[in-house]
Protein backbone atom coordinates (compact mmCIF):
# COMPACT_ATOMS: atom_id res chain seq x y z
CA UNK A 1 16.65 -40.49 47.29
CA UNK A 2 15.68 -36.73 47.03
CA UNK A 3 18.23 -35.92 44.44
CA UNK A 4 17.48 -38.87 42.61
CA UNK A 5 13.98 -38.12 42.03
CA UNK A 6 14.66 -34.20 41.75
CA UNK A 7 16.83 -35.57 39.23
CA UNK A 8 14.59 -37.53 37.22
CA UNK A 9 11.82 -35.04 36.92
CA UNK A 10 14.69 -32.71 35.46
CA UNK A 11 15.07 -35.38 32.83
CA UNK A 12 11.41 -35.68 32.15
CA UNK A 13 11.25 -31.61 31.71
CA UNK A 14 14.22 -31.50 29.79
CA UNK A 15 12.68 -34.23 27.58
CA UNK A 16 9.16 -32.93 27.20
CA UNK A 17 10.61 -29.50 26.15
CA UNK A 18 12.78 -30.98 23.46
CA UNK A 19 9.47 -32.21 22.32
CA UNK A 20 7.74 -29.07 22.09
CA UNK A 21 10.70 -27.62 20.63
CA UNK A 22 11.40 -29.88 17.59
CA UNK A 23 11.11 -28.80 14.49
CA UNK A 24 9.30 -32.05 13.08
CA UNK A 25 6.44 -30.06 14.95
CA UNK A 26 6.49 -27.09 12.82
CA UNK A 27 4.86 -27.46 8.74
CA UNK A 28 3.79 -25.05 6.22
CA UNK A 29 0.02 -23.14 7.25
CA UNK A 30 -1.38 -20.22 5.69
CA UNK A 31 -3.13 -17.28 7.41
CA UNK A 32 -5.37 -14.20 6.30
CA UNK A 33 -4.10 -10.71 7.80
CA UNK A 34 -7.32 -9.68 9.12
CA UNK A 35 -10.28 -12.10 8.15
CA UNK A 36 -11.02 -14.03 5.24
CA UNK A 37 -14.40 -13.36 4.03
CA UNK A 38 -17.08 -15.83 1.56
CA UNK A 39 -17.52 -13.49 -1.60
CA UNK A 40 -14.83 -10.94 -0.59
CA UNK A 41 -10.34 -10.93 -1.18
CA UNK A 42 -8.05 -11.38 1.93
CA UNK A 43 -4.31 -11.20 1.36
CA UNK A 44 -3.22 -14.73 2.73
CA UNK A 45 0.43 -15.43 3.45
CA UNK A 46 1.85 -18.81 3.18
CA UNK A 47 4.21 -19.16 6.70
CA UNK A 48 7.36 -21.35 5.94
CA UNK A 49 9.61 -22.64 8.46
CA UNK A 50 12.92 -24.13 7.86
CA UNK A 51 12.88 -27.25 9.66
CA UNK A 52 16.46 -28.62 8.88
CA UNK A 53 19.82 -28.21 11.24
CA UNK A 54 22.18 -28.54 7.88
CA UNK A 55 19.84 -27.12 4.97
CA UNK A 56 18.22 -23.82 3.94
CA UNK A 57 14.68 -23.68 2.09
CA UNK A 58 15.14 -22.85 -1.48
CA UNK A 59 11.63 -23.49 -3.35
CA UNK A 60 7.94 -23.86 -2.24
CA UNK A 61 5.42 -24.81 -4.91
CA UNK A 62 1.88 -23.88 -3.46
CA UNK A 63 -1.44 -25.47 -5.47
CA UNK A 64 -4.73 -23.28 -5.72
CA UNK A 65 -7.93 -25.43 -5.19
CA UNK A 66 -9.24 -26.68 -8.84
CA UNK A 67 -12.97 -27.39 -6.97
CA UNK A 68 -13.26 -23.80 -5.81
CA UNK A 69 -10.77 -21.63 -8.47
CA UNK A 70 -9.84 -17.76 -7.60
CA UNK A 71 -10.51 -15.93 -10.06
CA UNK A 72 -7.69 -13.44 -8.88
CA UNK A 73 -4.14 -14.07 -7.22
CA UNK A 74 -1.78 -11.65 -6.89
CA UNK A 75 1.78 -12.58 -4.93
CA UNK A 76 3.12 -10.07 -3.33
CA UNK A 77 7.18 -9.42 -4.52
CA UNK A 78 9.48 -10.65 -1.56
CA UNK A 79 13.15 -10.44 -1.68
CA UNK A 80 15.84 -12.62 -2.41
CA UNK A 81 12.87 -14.54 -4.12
CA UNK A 82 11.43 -15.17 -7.72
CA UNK A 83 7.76 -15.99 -8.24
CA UNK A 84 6.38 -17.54 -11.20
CA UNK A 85 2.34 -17.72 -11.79
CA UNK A 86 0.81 -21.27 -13.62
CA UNK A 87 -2.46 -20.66 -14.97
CA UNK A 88 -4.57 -23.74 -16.88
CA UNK A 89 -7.71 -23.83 -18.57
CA UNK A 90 -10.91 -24.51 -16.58
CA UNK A 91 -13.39 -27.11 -17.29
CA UNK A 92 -16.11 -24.55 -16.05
CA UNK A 93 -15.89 -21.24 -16.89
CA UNK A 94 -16.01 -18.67 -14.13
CA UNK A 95 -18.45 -15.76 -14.01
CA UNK A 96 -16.67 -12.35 -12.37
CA UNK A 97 -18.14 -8.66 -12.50
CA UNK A 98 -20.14 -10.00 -15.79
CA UNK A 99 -17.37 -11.22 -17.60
CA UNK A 100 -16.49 -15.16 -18.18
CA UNK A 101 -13.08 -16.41 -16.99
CA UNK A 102 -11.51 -19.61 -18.74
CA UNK A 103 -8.31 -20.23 -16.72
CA UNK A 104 -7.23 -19.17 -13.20
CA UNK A 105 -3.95 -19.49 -11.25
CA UNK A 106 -3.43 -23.11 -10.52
CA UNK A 107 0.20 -22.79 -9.26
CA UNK A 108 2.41 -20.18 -7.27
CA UNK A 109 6.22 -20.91 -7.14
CA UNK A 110 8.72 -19.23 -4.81
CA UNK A 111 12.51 -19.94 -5.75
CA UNK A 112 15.40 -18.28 -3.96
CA UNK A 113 17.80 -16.40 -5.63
CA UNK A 114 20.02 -16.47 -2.72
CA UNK A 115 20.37 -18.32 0.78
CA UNK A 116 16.74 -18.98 0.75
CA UNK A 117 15.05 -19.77 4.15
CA UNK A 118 18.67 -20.73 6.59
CA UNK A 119 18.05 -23.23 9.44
CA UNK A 120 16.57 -21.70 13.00
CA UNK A 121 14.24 -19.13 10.45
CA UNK A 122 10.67 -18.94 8.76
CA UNK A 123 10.08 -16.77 6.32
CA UNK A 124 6.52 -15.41 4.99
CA UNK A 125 5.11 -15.67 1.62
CA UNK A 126 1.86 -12.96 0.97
CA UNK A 127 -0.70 -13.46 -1.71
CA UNK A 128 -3.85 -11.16 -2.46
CA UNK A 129 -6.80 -13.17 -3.45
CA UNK A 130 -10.04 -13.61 -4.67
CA UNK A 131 -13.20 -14.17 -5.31
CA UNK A 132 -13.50 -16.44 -2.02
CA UNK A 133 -16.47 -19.31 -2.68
CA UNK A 134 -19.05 -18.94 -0.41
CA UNK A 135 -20.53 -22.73 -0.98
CA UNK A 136 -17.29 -24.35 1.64
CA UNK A 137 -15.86 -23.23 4.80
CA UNK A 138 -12.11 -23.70 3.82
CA UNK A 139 -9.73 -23.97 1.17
CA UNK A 140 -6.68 -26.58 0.84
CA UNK A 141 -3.54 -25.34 -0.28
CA UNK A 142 -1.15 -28.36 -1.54
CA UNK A 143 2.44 -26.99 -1.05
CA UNK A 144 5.96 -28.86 -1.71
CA UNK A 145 8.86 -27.55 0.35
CA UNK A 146 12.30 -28.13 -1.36
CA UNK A 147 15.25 -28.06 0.46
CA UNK A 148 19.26 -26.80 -0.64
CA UNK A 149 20.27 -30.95 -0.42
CA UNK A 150 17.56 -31.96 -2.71
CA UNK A 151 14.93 -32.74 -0.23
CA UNK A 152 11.38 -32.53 -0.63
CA UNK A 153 8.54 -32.57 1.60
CA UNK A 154 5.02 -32.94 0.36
CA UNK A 155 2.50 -30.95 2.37
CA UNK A 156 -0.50 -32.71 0.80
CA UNK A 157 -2.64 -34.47 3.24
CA UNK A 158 -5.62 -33.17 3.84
CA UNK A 159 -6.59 -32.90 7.47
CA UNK A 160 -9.70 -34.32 8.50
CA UNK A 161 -12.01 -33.01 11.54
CA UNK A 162 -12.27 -35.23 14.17
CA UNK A 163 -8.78 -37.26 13.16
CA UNK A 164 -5.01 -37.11 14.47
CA UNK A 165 -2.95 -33.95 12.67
CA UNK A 166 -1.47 -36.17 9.54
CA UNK A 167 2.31 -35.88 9.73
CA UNK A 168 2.30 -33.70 6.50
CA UNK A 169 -0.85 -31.66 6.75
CA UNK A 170 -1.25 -29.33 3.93
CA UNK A 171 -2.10 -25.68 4.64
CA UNK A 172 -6.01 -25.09 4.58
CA UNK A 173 -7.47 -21.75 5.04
CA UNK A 174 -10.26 -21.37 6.85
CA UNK A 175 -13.17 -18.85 5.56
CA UNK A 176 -15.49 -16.92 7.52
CA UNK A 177 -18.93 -15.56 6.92
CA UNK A 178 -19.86 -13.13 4.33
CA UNK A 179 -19.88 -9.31 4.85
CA UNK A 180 -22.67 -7.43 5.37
CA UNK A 181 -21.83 -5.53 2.29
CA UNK A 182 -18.94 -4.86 -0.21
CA UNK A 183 -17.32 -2.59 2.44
CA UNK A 184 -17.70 -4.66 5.28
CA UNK A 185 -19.64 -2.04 6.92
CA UNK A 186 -23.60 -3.08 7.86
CA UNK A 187 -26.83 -0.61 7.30
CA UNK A 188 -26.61 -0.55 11.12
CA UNK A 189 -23.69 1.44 10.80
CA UNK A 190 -25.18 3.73 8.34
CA UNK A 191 -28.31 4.02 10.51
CA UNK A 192 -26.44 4.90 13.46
CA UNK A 193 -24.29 7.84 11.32
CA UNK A 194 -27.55 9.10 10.26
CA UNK A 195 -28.67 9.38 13.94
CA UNK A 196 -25.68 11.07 14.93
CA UNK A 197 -26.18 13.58 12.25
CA UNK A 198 -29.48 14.35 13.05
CA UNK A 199 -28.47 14.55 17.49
CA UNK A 200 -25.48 16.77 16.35
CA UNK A 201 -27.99 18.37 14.05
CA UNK A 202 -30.69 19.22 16.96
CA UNK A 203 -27.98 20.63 19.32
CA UNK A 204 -26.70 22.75 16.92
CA UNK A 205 -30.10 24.07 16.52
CA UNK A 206 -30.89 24.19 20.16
CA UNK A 207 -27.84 26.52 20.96
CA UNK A 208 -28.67 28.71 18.42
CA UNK A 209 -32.21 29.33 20.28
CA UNK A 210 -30.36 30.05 23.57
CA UNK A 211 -27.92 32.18 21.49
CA UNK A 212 -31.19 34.37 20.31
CA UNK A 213 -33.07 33.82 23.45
CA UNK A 214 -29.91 35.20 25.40
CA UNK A 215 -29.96 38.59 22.99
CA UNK A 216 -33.03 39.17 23.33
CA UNK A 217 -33.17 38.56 27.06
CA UNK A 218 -29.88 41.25 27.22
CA UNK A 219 -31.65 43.45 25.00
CA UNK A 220 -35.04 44.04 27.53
CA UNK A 221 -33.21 44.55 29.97
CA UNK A 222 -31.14 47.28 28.52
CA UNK A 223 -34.18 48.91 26.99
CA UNK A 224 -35.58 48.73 30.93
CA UNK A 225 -32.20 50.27 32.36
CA UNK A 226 -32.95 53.16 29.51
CA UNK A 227 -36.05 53.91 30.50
CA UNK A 228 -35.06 53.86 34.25
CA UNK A 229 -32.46 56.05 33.55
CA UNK A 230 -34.18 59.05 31.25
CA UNK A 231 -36.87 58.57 33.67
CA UNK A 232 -34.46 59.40 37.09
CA UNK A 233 -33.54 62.67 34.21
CA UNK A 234 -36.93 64.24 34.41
CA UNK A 235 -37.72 63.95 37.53
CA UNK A 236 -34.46 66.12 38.54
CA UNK A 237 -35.13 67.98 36.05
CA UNK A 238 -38.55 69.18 37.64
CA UNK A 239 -36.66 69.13 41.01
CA UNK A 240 -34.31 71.78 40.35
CA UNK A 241 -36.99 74.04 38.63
CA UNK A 242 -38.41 74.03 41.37
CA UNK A 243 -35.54 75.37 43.60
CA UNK A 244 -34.59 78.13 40.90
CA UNK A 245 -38.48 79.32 41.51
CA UNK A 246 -38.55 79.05 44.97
């Protein structure tokens, strides 16, 4: 009866880690390196697993947002793979640094020039962009992941808070809150610089008194030992006059 129950939980374990493990579990996401700011860039990368035991990855087609466009989007090169860039024309001009912009990146293709993405690997896709809204809290990135046997697989649902994962979410990158400036350094850090400036300022100032105070403390008492001194001269002086007289 033991071994029979021993043995069952074994099953259940096996089973539930099988689970975990399958690949139907993994999809397409994209995550900033760092922290992806409202108003500011972030270099994104688009995270691609290969999620077939007898094909390799050989294309992913990734769609910018048309309701919040980036004004720049720069791929970063990655080997073994070609990029291509789709622009089109937007119905609402863009304003950046003072100038208008007419047409953004709507489209970013990866194809492989070799093996592509084998089974059992992921590979990594980065992207440098820009100007993040600052009117939403995320941005949905449609992809299309093509496989060596033809295969397709739409990542285009959007997920919705509160609802079940769909079974093809698309990647959505979440943004964060603005910085406190164009650095991403705040006044208080400036303030507290300034202090420190000012402290190392003071104690420079305040051993240079004890530096003077020292000299002059070294110099009385050598002008006291002087005095002492020619002082203990006369006196002998007188003493053996005396004795010559006498």
């Amino acid at each position: 009866m033991k071994a029979s129950r021993i043995a069952a939980a074994g099953a259940v374990a096996g089973v539930a880690v099988l689970a975990v493990s399958s690949p139907c579990f993994a999809h397409v996401s994209v995550q900033p390196e760092g922290e992806a700011a409202k108003g500011g860039y972030a270099v994104v990368g688009f995270k691609v697993p290969n999620e077939r035991d007898n094909a390799s990855t050989t294309k992913l087609e990734v769609t910018f947002p048309s309701d919040h466009p980036l004004s720049s989007v720069q791929p970063q090169p990655v080997e073994g793979w070609d990029i291509k860039i789709t622009k089109s024309r937007l119905a609402t001009p863009l304003e950046v640094h003072g100038k208008k912009i007419d047409e953004a990146v709507s489209k970013v293709t990866w194809t492989a020039t070799g093996d592509g993405i084998e089974p059992g690997f992921f590979q990594k896709f980065p992207v440098s962009v820009g100007t993040l809204p600052e009117d939403t809290d995320q941005l949905v990135f449609k992809a299309l992941q093509t496989y060596s046997n033809k295969e397709v697989v739409r990542w285009i649902e959007v997920p919705q808070e509160g609802r079940e994962e769909p079974e093809n979410p698309a990647p959505v990158l979440a943004l964060t809150a603005p910085a406190e400036d164009g650095h991403g350094h705040g006044a208080a850090d400036d303030d507290k610089a300034s202090d420190d400036a000012e402290k190392a300022s003071a104690e420079t100032a305040a051993a240079s008194d004890d530096d003077s105070g020292g000299t002059d403390t070294t110099a009385r008492v050598l002008g006291v030992v002087g005095i002492a001194v020619g002082a203990a001269g006369v006196a002998y002086g007188v003493l053996a006059g005396r004795r010559r007289t006498a």
